[in-house]
Protein backbone atom coordinates (compact mmCIF):
# COMPACT_ATOMS: atom_id res chain seq x y z
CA UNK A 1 252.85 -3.58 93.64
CA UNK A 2 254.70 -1.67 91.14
CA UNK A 3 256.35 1.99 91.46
CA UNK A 4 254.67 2.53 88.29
CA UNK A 5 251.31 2.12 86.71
CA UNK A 6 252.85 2.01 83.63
CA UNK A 7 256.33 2.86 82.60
CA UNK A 8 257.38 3.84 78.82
CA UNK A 9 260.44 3.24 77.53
CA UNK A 10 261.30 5.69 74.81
CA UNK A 11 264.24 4.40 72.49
CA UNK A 12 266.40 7.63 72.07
CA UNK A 13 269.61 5.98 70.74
CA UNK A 14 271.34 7.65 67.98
CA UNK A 15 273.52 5.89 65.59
CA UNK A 16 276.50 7.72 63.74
CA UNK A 17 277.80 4.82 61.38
CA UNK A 18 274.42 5.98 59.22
CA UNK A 19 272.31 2.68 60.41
CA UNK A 20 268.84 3.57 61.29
CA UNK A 21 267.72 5.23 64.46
CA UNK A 22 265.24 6.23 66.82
CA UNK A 23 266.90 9.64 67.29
CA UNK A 24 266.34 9.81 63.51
CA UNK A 25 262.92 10.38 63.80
CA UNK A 26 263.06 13.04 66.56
CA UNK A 27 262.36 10.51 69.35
CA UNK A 28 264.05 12.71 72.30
CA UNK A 29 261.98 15.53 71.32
CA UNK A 30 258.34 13.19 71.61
CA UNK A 31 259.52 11.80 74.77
CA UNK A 32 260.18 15.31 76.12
CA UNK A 33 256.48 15.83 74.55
CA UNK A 34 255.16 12.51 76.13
CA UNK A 35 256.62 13.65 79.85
CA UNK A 36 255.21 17.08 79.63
CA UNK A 37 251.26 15.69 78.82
CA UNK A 38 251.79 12.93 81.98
CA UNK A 39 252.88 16.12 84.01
CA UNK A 40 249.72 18.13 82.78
CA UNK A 41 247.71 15.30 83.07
CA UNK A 42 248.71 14.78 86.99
CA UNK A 43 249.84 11.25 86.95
CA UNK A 44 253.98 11.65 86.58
CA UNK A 45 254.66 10.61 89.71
CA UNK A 46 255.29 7.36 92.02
CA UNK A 47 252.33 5.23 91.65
CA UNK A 48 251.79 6.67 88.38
CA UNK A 49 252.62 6.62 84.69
CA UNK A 50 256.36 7.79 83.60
CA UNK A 51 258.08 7.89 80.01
CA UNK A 52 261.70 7.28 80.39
CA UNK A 53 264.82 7.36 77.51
CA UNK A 54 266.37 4.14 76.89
CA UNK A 55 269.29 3.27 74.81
CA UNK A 56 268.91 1.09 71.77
CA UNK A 57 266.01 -1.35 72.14
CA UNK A 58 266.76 -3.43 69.33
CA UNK A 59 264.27 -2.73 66.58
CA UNK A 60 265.70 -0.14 64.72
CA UNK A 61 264.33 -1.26 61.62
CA UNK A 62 260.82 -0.89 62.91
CA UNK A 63 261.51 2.59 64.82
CA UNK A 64 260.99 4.71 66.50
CA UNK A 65 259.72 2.71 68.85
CA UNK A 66 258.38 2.46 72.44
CA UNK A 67 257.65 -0.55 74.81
CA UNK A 68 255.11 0.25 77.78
CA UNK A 69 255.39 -1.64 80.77
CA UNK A 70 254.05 -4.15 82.30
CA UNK A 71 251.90 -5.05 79.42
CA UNK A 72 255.39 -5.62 77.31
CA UNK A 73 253.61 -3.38 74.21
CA UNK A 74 255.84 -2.27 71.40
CA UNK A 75 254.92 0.73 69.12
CA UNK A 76 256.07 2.86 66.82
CA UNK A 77 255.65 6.54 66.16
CA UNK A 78 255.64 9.42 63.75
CA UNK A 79 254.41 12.46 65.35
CA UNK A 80 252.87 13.95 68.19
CA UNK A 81 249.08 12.63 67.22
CA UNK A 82 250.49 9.17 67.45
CA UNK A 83 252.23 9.83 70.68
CA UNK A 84 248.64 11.58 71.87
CA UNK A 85 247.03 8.14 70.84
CA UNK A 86 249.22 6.03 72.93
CA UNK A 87 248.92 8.39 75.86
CA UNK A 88 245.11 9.25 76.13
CA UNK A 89 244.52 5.08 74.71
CA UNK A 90 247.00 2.77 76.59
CA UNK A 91 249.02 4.95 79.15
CA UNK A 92 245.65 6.52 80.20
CA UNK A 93 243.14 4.45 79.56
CA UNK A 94 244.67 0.99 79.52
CA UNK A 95 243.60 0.16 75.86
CA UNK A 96 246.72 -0.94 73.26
CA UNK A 97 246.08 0.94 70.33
CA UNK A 98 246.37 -1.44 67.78
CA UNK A 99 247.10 0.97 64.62
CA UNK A 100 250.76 1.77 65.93
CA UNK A 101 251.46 -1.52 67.74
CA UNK A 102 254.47 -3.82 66.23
C-alpha cells in the first residue's frame, strides 16, 4: 500500500534567465494554499493526501502545473478556484477534473 492516498507534486521552480516558470504564476503561494485546505480538511497525514514542492517538472510552457499521484494527472492552474477544483474533485473525491487537465 502506499504512504499516500494521493500525493501532489506542486512545480515551484523559479527561473532567473527570464524563461517561463511555475514560480511565475505564484505557485509556492497555491501550494501553501493547497496544504492548508488538506490540513482543514483532516486528511494531511500518512495514509492520506499531501501536496509537496518539486523542482522543475518539465512543462514550463504549459505551467503552472501539478502532477497527482498515483493516477500520473497533470494540470495546470491560475488561482485558488482552480486549485479548490482539483482538491474537492480529484484529491478528494477521486474524479480528474478535466477543464484544467494537460
Amino acid at each position: 500500500m502506499s504512504f499516500y492516498q494521493r500525493h501532489a507534486f506542486f512545480c515551484t521552480n523559479q527561473r532567473d534567465n527570464g524563461r517561463a516558470c511555475c514560480q511565475d504564476h505564484g505557485a509556492s503561494e497555491l501550494r501553501h494554499y493547497a496544504r492548508e485546505r488538506l490540513k482543514e480538511a483532516g486528511v494531511f497525514d500518512a495514509g492520506g493526501i499531501r501536496a509537496s514542492a518539486a523542482g522543475c517538472l518539465g512543462r514550463c510552457e504549459e505551467g503552472p502545473v501539478i502532477v497527482v499521484y498515483p493516477e500520473g494527472t497533470w494540470y495546470t492552474y491560475f488561482s485558488r478556484e482552480d486549485v479548490d477544483l482539483i482538491i474537492d474533485e480529484h484529491l478528494l473525491g477521486g474524479r480528474i477534473v478535466d477543464s484544467l487537465r494537460i
